[in-house]
C-alpha atoms as a PDB file:
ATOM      1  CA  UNK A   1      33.503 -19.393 182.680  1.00  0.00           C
ATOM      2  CA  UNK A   2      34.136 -16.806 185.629  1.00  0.00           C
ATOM      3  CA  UNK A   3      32.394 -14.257 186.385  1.00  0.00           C
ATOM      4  CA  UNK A   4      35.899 -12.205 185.391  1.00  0.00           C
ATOM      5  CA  UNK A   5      35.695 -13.336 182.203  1.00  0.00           C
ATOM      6  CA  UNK A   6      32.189 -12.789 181.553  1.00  0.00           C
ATOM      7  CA  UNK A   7      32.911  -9.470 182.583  1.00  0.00           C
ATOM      8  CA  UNK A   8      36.163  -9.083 180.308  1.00  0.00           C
ATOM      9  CA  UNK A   9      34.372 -10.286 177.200  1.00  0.00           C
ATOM     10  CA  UNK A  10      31.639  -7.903 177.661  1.00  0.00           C
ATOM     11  CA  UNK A  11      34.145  -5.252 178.423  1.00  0.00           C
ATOM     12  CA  UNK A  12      36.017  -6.117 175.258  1.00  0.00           C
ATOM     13  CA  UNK A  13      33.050  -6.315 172.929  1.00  0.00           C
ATOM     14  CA  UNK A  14      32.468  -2.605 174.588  1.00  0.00           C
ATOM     15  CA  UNK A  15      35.652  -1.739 173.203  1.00  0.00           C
ATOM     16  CA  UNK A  16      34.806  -3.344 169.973  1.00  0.00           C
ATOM     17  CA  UNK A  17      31.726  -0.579 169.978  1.00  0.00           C
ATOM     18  CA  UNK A  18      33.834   2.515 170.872  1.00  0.00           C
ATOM     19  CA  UNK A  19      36.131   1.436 167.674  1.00  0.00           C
ATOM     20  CA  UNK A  20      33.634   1.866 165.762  1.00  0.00           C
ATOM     21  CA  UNK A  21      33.460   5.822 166.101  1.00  0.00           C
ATOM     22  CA  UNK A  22      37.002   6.625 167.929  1.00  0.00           C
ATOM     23  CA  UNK A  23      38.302   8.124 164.483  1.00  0.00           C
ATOM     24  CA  UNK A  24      35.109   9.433 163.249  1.00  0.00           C
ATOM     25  CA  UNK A  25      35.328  12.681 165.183  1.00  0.00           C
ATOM     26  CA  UNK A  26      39.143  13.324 163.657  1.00  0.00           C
ATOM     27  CA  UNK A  27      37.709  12.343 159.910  1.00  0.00           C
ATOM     28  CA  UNK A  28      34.926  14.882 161.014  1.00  0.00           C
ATOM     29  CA  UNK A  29      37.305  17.843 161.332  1.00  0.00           C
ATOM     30  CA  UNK A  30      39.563  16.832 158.178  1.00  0.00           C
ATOM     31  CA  UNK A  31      36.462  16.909 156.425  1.00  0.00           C
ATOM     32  CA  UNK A  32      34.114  20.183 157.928  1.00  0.00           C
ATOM     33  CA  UNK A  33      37.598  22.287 157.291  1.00  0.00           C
ATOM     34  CA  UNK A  34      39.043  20.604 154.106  1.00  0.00           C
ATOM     35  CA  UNK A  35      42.423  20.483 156.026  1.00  0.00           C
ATOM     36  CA  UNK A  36      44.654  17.727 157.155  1.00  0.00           C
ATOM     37  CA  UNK A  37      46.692  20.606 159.091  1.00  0.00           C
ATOM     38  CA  UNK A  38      48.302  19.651 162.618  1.00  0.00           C
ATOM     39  CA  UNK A  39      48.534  15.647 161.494  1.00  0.00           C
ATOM     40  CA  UNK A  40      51.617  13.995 161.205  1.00  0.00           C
ATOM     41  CA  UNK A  41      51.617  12.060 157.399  1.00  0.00           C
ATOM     42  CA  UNK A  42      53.865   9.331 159.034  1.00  0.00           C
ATOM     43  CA  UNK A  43      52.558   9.192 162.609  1.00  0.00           C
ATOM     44  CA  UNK A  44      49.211   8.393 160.874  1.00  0.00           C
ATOM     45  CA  UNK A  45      50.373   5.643 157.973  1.00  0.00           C
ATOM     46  CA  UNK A  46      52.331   3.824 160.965  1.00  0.00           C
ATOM     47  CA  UNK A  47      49.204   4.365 163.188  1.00  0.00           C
ATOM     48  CA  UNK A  48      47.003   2.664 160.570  1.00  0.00           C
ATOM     49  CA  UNK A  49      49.971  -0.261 159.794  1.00  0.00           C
ATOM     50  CA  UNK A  50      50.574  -0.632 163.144  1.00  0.00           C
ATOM     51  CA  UNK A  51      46.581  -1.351 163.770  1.00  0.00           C
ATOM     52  CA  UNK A  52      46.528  -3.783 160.961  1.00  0.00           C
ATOM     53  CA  UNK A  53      49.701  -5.782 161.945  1.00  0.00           C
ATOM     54  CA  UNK A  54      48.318  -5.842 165.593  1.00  0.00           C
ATOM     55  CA  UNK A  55      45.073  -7.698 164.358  1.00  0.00           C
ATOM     56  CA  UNK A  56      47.113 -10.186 161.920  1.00  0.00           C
ATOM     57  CA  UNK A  57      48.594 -11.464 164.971  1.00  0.00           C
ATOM     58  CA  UNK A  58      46.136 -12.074 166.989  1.00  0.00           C
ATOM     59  CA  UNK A  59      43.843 -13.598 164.232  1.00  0.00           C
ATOM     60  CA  UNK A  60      46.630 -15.869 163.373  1.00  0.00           C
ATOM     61  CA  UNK A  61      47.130 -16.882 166.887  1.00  0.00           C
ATOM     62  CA  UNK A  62      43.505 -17.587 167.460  1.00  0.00           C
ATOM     63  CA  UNK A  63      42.467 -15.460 169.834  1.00  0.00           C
ATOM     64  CA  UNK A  64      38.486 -14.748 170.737  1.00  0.00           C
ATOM     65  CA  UNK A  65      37.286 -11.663 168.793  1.00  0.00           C
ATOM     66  CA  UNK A  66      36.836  -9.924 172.202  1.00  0.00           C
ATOM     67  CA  UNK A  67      40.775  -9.445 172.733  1.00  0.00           C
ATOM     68  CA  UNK A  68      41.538  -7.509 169.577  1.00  0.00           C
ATOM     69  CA  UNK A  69      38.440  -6.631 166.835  1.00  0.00           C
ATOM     70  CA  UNK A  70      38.279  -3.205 168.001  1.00  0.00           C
ATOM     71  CA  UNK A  71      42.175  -3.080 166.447  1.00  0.00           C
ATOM     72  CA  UNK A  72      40.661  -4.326 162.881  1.00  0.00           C
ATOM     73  CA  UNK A  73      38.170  -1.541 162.703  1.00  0.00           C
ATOM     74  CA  UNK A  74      40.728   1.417 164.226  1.00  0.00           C
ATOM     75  CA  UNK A  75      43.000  -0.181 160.825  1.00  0.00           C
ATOM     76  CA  UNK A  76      40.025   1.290 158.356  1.00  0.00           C
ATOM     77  CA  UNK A  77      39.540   4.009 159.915  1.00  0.00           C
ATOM     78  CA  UNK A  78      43.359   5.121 160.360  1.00  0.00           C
ATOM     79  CA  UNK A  79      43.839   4.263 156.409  1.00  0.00           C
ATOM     80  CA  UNK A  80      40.870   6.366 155.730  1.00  0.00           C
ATOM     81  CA  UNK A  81      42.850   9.266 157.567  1.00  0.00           C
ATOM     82  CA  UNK A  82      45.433   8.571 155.901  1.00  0.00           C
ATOM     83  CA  UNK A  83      44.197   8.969 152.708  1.00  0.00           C
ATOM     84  CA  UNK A  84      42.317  11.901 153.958  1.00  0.00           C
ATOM     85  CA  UNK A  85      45.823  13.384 154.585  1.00  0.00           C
ATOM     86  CA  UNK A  86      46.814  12.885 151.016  1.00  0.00           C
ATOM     87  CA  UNK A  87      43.629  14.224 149.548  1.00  0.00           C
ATOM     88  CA  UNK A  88      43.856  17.537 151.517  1.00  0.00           C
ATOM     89  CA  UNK A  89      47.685  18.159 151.769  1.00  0.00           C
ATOM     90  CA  UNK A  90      48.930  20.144 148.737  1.00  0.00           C
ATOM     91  CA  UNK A  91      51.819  18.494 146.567  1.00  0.00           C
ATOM     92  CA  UNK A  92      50.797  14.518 147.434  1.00  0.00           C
ATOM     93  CA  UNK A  93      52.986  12.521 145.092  1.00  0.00           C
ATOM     94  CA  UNK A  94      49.808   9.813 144.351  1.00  0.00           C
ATOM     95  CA  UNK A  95      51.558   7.470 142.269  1.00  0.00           C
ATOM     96  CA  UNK A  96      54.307   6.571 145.256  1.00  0.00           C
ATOM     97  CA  UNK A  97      51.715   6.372 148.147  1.00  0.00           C
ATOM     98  CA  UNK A  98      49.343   4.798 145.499  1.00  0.00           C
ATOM     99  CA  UNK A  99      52.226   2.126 145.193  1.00  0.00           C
ATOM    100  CA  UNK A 100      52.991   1.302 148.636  1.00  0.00           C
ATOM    101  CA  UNK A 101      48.793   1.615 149.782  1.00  0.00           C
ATOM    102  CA  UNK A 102      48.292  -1.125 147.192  1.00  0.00           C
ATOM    103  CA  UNK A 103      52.214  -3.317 148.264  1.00  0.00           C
ATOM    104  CA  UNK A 104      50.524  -3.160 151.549  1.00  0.00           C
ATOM    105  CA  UNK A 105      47.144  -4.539 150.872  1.00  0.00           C
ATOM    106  CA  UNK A 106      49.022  -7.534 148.960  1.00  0.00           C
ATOM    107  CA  UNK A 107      50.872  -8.205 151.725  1.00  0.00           C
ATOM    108  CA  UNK A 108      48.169  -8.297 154.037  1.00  0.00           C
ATOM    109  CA  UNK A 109      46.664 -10.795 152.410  1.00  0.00           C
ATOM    110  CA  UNK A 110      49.824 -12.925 152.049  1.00  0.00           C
ATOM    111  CA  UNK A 111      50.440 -12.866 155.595  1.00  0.00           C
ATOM    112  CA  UNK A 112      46.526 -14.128 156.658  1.00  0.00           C
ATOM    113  CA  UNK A 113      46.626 -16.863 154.084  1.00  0.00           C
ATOM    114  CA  UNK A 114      50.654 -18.030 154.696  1.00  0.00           C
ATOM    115  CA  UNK A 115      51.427 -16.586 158.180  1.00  0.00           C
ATOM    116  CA  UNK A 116      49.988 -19.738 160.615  1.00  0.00           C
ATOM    117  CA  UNK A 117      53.193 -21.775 160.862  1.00  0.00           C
ATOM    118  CA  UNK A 118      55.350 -18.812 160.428  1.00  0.00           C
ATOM    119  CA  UNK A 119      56.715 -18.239 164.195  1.00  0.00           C
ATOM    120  CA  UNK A 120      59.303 -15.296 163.029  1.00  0.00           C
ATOM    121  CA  UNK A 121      56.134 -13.648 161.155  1.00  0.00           C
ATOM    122  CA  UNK A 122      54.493 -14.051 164.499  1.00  0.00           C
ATOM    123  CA  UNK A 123      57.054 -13.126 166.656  1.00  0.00           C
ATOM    124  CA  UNK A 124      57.396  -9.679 164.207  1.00  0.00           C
ATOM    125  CA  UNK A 125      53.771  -9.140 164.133  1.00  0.00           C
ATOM    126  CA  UNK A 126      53.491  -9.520 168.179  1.00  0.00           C
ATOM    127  CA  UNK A 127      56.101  -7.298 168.099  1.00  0.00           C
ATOM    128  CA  UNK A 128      56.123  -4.529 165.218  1.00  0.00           C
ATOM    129  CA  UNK A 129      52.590  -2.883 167.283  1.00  0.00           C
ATOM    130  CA  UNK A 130      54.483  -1.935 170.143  1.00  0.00           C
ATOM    131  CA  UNK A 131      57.350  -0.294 168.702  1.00  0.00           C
ATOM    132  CA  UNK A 132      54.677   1.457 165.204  1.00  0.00           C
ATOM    133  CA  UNK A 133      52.646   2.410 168.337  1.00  0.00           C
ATOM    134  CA  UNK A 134      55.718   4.315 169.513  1.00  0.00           C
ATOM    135  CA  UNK A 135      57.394   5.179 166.577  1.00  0.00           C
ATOM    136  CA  UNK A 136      54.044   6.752 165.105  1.00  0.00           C
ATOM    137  CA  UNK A 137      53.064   9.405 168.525  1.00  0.00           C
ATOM    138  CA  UNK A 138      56.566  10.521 168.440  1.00  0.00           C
ATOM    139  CA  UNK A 139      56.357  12.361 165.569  1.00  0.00           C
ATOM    140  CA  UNK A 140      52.661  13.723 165.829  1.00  0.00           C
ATOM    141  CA  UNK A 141      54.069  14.338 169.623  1.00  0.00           C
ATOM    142  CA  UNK A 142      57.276  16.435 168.369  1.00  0.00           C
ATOM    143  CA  UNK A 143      55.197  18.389 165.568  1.00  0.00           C
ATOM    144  CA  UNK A 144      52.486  19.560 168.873  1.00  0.00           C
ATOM    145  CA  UNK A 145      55.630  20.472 170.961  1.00  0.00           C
ATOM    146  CA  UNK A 146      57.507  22.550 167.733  1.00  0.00           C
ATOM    147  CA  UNK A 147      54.256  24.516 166.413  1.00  0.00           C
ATOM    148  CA  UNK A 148      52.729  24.568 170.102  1.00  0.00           C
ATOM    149  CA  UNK A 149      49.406  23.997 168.086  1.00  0.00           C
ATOM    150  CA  UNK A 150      47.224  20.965 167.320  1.00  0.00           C
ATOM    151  CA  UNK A 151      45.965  21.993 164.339  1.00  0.00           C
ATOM    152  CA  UNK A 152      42.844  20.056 163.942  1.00  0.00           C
ATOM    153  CA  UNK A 153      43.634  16.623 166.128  1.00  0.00           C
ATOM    154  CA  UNK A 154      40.955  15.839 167.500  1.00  0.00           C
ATOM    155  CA  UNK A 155      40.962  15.398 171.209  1.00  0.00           C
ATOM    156  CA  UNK A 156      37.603  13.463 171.748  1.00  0.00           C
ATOM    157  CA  UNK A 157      39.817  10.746 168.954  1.00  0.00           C
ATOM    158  CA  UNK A 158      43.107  10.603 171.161  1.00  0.00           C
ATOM    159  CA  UNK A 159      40.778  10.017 174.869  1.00  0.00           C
ATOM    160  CA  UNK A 160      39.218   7.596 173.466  1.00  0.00           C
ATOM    161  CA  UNK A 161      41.895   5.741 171.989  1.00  0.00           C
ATOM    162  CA  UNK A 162      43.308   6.291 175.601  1.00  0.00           C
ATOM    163  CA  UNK A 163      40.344   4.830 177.265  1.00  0.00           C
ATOM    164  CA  UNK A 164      40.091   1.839 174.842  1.00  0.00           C
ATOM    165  CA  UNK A 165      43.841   1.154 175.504  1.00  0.00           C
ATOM    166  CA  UNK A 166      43.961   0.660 179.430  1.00  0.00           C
ATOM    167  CA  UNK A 167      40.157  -1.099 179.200  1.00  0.00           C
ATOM    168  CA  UNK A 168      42.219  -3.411 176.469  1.00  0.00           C
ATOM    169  CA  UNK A 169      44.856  -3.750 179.060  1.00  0.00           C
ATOM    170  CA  UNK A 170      42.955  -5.095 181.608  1.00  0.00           C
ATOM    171  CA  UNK A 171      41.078  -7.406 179.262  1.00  0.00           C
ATOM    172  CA  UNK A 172      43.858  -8.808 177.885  1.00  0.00           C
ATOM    173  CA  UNK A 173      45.008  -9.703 181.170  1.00  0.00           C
ATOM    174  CA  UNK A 174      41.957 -11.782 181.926  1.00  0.00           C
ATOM    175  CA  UNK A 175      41.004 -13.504 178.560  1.00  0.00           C
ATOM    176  CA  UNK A 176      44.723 -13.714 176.853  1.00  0.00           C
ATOM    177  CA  UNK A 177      46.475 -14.560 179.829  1.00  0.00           C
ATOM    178  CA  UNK A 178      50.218 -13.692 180.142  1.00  0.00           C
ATOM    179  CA  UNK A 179      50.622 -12.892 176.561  1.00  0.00           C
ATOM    180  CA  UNK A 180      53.537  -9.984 177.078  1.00  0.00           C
ATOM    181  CA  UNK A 181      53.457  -8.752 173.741  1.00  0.00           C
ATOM    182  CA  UNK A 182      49.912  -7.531 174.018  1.00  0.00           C
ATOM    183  CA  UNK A 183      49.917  -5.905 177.626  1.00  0.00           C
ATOM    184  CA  UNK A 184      53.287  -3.845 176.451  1.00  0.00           C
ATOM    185  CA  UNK A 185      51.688  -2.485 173.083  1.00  0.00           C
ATOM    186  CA  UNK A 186      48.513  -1.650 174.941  1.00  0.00           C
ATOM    187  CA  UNK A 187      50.354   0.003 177.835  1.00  0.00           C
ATOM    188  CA  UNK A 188      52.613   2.044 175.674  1.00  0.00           C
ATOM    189  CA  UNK A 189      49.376   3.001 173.355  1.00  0.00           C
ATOM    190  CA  UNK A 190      47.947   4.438 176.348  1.00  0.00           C
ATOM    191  CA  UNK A 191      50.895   6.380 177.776  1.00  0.00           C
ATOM    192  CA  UNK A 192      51.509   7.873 174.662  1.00  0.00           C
ATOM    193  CA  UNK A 193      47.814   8.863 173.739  1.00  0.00           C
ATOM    194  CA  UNK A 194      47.350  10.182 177.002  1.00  0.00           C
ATOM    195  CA  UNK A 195      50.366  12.762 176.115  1.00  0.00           C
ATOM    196  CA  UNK A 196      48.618  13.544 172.725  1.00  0.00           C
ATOM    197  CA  UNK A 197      45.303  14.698 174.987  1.00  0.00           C
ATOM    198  CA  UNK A 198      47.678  16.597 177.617  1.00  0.00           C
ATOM    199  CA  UNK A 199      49.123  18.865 174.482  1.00  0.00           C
ATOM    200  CA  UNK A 200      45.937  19.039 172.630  1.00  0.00           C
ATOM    201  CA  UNK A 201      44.039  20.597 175.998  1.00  0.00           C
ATOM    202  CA  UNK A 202      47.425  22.837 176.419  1.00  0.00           C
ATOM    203  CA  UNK A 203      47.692  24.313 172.808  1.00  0.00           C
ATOM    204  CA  UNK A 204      44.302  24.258 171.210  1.00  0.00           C
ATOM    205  CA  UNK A 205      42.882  28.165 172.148  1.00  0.00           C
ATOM    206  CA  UNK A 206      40.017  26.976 171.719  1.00  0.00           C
ATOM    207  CA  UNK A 207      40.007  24.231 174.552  1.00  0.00           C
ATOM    208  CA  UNK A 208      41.979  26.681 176.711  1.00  0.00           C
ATOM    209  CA  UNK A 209      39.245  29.328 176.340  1.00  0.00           C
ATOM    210  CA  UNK A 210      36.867  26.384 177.578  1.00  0.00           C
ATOM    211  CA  UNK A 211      38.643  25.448 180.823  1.00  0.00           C
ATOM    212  CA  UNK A 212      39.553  28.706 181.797  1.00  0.00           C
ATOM    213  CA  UNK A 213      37.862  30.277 184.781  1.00  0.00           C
ATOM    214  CA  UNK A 214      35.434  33.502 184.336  1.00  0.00           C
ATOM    215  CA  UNK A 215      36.584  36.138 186.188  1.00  0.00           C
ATOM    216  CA  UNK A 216      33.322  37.455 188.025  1.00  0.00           C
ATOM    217  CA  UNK A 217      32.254  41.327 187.254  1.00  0.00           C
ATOM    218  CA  UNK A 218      33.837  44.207 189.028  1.00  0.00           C
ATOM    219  CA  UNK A 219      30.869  46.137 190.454  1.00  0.00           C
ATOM    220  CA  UNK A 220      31.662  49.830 191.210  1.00  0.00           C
ATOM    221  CA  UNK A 221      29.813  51.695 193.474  1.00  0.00           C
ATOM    222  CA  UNK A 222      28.102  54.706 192.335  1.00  0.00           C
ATOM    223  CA  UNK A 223      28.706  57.841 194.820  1.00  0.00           C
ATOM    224  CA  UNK A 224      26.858  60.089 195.903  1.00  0.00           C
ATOM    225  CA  UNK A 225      27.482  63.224 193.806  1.00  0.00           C
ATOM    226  CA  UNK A 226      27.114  61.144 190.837  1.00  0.00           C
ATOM    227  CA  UNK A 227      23.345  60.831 191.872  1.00  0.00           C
END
């Protein structure tokens, strides 16, 4: 083994690490302020789907844990949003999403226990990430750009979901080889989270409040007669 791939693997178990908090400073929030305001419903169910479909594939295909387990654990996390959003957004219709949470789990399972020899049920799952991935910003994207506000995304969430997506890029290049599928979703994943971060840091007040400079004091001079 290479010194490149020694270096990849330990890069990609770093990732593994970060996945284990990148959502826990967005539950946080949801939680501290009993609000699920400023989150797209959608953008996070195809988030979480898109998560779980990207691990399927790879664990079907057989590649090292390295490569992909941080995707497994950002799945859990984004379902636990999920049904954060439903728990703190008046008017959830719980026996529909109760429905389709449960169809999905099924499936799941189906697809790990059938899905080997399936190439088209490869081919989707290789697939499906990239286009979830971009499918699911868009509409937590539009929603920032309509209300200019963030409601309570959490930027600290969407950097680090940037971060883990161009150091997943770069090991996927070195331990999965030319595997397309895999450098486009992680590519895309990083674009877009990257413009998630650029609107948070230009509509949250309270970031803008952070970053902007403090005008020094204005020092008047007394005069004489007022002495």
């Amino acid at each position: 083994m290479s010194v490149a791939d020694v270096a990849a693997a330990w890069l990609g178990y770093a990732v593994i690490a970060g996945a284990c908090i990148v959502k826990v400073p967005q539950i946080y929030l949801m939680v501290k302020f009993s609000s699920a305001e400023g989150l797209s419903e959608v953008s996070c169910a195809l988030d979480a789907i898109a998560a779980s479909s990207f691990s399927y594939y790879n664990l079907l295909k057989g590649y090292p844990l390295a490569g992909w387990g941080e995707q497994a654990i950002v799945a859990v996390q984004a379902t636990a949003v999920v049904i954060l959003v439903w728990v703190y957004r008046a008017g959830t219709d719980w026996k529909s999403r109760t429905f389709g949470l449960l169809l999905w789990i099924l499936a799941s399972v189906a697809i790990i226990l059938k899905g080997h020899d399936q190439e088209v049920l490869l081919l989707v799952l290789g697939t499906a990430p990239t286009f979830l991935t971009a499918i699911s910003r868009v509409p937590q994207i539009m929603l920032n750009w309509q209300t200019q506000q963030t409601g309570h995304l959490s930027a600290i969430t969407f950097f680090l979901q940037f971060l883990g997506s161009v150091a997943r890029f770069l090991t996927t290049l070195q331990l999965l080889g030319s595997d397309t599928l895999s450098l486009v979703s992680h590519a895309v994943g990083a674009i877009l989270n990257l413009v998630v971060v650029l609107q948070i840091l230009a509509y949250d007040p309270d970031v803008k409040s952070a970053v902007r400079p403090v005008k020094p004091p204005v020092i008047v001079p007394i005069s004489e007669k007022s002495v």
